[in-house]
N, C-alpha and C. Protein backbone atom coordinates (compact mmCIF):
# COMPACT_ATOMS: atom_id res chain seq x y z
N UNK A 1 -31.49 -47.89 -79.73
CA UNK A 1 -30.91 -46.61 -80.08
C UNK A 1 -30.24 -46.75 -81.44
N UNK A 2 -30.79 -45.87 -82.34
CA UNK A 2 -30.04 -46.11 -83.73
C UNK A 2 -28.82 -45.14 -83.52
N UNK A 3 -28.18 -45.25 -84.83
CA UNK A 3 -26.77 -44.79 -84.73
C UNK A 3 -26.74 -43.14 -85.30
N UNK A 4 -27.61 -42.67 -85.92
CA UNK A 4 -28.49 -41.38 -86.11
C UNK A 4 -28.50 -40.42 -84.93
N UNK A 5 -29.03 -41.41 -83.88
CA UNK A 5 -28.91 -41.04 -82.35
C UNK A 5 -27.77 -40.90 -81.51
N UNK A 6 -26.95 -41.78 -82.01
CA UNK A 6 -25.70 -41.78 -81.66
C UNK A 6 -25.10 -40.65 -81.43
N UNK A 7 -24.88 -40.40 -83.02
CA UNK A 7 -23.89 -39.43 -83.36
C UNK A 7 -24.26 -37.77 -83.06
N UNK A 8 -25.44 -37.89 -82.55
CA UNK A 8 -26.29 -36.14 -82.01
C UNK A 8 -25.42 -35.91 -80.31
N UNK A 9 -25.34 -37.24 -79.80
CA UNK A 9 -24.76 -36.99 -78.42
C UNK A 9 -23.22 -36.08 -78.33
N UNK A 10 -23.29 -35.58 -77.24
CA UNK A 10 -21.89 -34.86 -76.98
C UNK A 10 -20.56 -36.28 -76.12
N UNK A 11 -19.34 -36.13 -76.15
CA UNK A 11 -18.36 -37.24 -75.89
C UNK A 11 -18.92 -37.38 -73.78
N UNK A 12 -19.53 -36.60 -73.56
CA UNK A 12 -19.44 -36.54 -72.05
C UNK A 12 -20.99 -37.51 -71.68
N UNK A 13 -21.94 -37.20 -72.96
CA UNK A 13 -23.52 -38.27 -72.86
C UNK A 13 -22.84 -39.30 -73.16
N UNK A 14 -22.02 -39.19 -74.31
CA UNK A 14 -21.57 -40.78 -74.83
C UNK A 14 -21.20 -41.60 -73.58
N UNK A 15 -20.23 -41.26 -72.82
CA UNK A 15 -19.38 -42.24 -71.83
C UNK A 15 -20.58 -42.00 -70.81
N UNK A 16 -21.45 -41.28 -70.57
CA UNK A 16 -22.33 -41.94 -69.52
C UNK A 16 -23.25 -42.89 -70.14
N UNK A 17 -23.86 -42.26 -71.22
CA UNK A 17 -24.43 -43.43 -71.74
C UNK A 17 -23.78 -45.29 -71.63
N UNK A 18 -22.80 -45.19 -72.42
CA UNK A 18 -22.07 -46.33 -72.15
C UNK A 18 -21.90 -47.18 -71.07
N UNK A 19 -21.09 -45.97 -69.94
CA UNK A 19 -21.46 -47.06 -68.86
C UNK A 19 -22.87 -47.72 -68.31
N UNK A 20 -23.90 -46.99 -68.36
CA UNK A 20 -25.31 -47.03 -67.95
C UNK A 20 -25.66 -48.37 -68.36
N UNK A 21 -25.59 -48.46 -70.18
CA UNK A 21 -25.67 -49.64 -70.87
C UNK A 21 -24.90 -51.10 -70.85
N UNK A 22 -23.56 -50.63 -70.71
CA UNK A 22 -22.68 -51.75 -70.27
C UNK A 22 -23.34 -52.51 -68.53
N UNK A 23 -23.56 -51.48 -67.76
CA UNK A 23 -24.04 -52.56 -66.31
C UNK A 23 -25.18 -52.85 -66.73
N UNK A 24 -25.74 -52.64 -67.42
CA UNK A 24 -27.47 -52.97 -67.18
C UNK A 24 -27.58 -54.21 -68.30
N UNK A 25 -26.32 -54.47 -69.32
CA UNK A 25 -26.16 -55.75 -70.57
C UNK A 25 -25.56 -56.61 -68.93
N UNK A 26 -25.52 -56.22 -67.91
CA UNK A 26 -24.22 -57.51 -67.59
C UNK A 26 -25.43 -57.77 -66.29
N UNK A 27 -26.12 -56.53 -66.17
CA UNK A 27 -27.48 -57.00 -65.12
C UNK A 27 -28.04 -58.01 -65.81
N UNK A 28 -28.76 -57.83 -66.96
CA UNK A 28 -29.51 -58.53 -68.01
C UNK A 28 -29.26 -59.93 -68.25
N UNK A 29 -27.79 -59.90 -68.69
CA UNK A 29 -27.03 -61.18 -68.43
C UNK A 29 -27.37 -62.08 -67.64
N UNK A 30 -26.43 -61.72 -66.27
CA UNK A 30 -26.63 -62.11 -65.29
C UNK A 30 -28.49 -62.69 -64.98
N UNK A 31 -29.60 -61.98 -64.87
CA UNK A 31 -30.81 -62.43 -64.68
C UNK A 31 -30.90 -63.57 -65.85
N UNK A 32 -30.50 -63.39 -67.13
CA UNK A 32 -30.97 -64.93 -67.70
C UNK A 32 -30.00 -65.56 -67.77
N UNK A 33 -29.21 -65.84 -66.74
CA UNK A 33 -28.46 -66.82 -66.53
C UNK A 33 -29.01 -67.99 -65.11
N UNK A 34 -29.87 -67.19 -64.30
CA UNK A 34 -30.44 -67.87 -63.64
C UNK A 34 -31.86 -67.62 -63.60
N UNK A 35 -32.60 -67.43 -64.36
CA UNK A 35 -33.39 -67.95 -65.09
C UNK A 35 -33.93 -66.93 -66.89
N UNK A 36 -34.26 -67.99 -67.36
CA UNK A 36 -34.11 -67.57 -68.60
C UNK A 36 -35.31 -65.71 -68.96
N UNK A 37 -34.89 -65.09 -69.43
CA UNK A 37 -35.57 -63.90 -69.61
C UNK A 37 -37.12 -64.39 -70.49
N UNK A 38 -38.12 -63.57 -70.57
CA UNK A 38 -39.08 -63.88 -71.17
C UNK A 38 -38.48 -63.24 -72.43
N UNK A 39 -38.01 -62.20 -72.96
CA UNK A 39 -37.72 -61.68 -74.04
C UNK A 39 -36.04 -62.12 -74.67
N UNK A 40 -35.44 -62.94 -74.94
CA UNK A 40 -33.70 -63.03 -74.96
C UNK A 40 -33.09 -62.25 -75.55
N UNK A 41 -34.03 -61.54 -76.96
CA UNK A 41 -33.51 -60.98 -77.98
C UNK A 41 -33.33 -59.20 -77.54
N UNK A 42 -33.85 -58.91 -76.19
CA UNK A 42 -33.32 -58.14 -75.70
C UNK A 42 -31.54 -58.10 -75.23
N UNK A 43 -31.18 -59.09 -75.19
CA UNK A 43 -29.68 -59.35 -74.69
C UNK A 43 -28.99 -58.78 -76.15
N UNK A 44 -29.47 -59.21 -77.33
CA UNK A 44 -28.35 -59.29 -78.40
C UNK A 44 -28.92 -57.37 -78.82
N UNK A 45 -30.33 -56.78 -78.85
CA UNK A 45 -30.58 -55.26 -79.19
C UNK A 45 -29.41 -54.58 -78.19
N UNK A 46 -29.43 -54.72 -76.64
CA UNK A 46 -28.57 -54.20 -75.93
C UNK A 46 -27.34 -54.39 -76.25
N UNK A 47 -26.16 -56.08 -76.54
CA UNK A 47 -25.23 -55.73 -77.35
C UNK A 47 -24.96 -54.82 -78.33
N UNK A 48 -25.85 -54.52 -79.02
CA UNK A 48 -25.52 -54.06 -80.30
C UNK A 48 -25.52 -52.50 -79.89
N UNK A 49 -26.39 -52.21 -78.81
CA UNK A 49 -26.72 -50.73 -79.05
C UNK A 49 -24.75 -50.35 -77.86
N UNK A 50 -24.75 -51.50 -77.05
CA UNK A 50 -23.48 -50.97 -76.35
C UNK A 50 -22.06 -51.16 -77.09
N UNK A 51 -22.15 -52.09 -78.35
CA UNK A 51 -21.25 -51.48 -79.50
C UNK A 51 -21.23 -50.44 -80.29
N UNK A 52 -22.83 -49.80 -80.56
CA UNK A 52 -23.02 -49.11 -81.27
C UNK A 52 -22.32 -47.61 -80.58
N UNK A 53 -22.69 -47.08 -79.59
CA UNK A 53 -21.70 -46.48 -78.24
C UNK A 53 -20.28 -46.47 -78.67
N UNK A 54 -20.03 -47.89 -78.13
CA UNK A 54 -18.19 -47.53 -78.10
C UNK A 54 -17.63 -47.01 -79.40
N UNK A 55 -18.15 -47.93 -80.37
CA UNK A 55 -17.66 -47.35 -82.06
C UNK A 55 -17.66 -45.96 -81.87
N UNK A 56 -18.77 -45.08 -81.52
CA UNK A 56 -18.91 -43.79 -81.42
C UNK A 56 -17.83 -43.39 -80.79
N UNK A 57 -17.70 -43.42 -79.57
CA UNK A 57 -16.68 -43.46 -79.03
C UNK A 57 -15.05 -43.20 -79.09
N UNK A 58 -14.78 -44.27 -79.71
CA UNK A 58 -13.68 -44.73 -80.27
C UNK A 58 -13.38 -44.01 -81.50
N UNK A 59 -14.31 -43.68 -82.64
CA UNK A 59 -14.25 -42.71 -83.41
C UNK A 59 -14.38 -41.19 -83.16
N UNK A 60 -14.94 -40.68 -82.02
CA UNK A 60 -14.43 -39.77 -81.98
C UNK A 60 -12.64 -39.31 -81.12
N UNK A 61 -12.59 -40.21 -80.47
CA UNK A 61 -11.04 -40.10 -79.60
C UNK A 61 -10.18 -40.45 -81.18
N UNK A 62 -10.31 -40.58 -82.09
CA UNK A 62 -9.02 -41.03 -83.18
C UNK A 62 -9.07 -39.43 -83.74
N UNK A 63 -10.27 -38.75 -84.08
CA UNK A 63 -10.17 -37.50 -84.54
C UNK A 63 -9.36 -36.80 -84.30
């Protein structure tokens, strides 16, 4: 999810979005922790896209 995308969402998609993404980075996790994923670099796109979220986030609650 680029950040283009981001910023089209309303604050009520954002926080579902977020959570959705946050369990499913810690599902993800969790599976290549006992055994390794065929893809890894899925772990660090999902970090990024569930920072990319909160920043949103977080910038709009300072407004």
């Amino acid at each position: 999810m680029k950040q283009s995308e981001v910023k089209e969402l309303s604050v009520a998609e954002l926080q579902e979005k977020f959570d959705a993404l946050k369990k499913n980075y810690t599902d993800l996790k969790m599976a290549h922790a006992i055994s390794p994923l065929e893809t890894p670099l899925q772990l660090r796109e999902l970090r990024r896209t569930v920072a990319r979220v909160a920043t949103e986030l977080t910038k709009r609650e300072l407004q």
